[in-house]
C-alpha atoms as a PDB file:
ATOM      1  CA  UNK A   1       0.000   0.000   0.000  1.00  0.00           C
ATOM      2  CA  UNK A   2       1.138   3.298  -0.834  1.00  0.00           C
ATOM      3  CA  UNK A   3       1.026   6.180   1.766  1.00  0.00           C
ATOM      4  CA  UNK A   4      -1.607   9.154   1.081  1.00  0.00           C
ATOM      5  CA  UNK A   5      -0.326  12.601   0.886  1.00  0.00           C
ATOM      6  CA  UNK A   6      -1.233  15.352   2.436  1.00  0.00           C
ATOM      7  CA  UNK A   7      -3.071  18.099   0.270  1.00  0.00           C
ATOM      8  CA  UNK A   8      -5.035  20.920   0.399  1.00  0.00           C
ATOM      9  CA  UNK A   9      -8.603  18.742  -0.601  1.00  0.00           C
ATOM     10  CA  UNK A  10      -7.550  16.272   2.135  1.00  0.00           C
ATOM     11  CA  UNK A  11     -10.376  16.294   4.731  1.00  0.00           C
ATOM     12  CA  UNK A  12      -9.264  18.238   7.588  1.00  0.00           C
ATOM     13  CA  UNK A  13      -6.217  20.085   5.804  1.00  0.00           C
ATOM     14  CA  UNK A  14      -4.880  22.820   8.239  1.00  0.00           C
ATOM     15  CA  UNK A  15      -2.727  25.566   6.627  1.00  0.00           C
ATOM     16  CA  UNK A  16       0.377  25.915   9.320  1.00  0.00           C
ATOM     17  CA  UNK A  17       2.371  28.278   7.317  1.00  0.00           C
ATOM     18  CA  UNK A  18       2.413  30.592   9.944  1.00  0.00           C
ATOM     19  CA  UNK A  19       2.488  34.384   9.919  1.00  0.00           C
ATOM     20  CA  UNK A  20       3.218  35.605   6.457  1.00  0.00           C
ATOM     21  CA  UNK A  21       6.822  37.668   5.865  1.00  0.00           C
ATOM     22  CA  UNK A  22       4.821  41.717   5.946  1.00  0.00           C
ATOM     23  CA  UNK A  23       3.533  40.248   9.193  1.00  0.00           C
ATOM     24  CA  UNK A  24       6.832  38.972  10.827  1.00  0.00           C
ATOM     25  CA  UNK A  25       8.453  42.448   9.464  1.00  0.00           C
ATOM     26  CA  UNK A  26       5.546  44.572  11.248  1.00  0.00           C
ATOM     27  CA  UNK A  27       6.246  42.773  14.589  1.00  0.00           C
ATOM     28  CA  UNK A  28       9.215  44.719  16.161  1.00  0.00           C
ATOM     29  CA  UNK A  29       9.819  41.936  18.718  1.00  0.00           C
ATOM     30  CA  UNK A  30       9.880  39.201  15.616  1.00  0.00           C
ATOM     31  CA  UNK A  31      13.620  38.006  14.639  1.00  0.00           C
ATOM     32  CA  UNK A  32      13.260  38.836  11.159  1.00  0.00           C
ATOM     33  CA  UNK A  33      12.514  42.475  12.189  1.00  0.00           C
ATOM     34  CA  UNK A  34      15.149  42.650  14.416  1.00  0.00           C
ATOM     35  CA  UNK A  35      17.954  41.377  11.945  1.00  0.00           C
ATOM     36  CA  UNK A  36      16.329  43.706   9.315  1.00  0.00           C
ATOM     37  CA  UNK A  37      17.068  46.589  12.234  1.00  0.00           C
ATOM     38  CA  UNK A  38      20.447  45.133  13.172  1.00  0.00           C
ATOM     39  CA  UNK A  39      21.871  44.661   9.062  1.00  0.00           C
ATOM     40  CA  UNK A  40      20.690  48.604   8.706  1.00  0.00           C
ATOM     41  CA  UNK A  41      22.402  49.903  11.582  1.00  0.00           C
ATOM     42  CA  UNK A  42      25.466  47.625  10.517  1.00  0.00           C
ATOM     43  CA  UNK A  43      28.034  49.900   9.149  1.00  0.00           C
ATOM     44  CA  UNK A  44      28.972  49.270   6.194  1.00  0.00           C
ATOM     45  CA  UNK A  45      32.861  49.402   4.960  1.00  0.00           C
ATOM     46  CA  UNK A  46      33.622  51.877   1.832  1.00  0.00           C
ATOM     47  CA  UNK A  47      34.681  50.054  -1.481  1.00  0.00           C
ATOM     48  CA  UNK A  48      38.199  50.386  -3.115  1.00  0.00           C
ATOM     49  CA  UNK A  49      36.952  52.893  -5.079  1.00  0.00           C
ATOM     50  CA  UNK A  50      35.142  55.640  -2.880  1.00  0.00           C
ATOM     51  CA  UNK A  51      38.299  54.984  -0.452  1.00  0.00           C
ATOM     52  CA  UNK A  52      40.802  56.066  -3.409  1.00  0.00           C
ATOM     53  CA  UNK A  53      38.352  59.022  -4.435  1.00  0.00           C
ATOM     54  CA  UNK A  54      38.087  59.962  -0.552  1.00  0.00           C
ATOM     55  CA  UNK A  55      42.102  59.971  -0.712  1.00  0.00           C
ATOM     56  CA  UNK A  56      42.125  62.399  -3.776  1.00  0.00           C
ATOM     57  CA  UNK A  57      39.511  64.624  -2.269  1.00  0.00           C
ATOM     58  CA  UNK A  58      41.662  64.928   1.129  1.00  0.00           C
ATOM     59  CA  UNK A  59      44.749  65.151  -0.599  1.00  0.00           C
ATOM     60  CA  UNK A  60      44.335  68.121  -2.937  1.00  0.00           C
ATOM     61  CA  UNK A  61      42.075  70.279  -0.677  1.00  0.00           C
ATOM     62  CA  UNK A  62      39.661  71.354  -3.500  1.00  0.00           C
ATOM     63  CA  UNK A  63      36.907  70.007  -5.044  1.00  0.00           C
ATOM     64  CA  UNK A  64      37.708  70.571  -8.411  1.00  0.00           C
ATOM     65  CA  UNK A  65      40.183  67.154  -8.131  1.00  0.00           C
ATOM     66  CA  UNK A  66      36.982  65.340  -7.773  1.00  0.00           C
ATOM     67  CA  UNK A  67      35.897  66.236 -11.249  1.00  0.00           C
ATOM     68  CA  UNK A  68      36.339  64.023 -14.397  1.00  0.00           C
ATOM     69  CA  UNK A  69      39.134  64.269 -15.765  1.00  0.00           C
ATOM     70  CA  UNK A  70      38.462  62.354 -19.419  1.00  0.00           C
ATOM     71  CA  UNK A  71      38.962  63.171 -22.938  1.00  0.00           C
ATOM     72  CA  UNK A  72      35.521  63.099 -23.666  1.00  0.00           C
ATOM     73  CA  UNK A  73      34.364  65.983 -20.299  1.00  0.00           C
ATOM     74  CA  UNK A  74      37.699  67.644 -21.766  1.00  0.00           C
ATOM     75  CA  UNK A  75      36.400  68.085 -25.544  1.00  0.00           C
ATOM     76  CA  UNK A  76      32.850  69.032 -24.152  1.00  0.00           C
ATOM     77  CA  UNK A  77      34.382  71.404 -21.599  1.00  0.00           C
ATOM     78  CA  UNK A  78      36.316  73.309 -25.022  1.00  0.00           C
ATOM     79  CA  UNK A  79      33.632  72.765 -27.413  1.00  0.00           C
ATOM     80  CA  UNK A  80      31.846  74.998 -24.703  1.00  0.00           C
ATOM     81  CA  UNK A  81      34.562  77.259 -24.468  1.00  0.00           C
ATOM     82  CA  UNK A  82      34.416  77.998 -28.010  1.00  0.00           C
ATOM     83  CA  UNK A  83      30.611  78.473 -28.041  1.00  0.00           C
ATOM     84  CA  UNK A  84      31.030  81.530 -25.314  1.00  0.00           C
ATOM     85  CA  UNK A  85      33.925  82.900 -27.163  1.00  0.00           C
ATOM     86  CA  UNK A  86      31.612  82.946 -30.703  1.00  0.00           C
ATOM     87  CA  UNK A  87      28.800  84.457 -28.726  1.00  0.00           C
END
């Protein structure tokens, strides 16, 4: 004989699922509130990146060192240039 399974049109089916995951997250006394609480007060550690343009920033006392310093930003930055000068 093989076993029956449960399923939802078995006689007497209860639905145990618990609290759903909205419910659990309004309940400030719930764990998964509290480790939503504790991951946002976590503090987080800078990447590579930010720490390098933190570095520059420091470094060379203006903010102008933050700007982009690309061929592309250059050409736009002349291109404008020249407009000015035409007008």
């Amino acid at each position: 004989m093989s076993r029956l399974k449960k399923s939802r049109k078995a006689k007497g089916f209860i639905d145990d699922s618990g609290p759903s995951r909205k419910e659990r997250l309004a309940d400030p006394e719930s764990y998964d509130s509290r480790r939503r609480k504790s991951q946002e007060k976590k503090k987080k550690k800078p990447s590579v990146y930010e720490k390098l343009r933190q570095q520059e920033i420091n470094t060379s006392g203006n903010e102008t060192a933050a700007e982009r310093k690309t061929r592309l930003a250059e050409k736009i930055k002349k291109l404008n240039q020249d407009k000015k000068e035409q007008d």
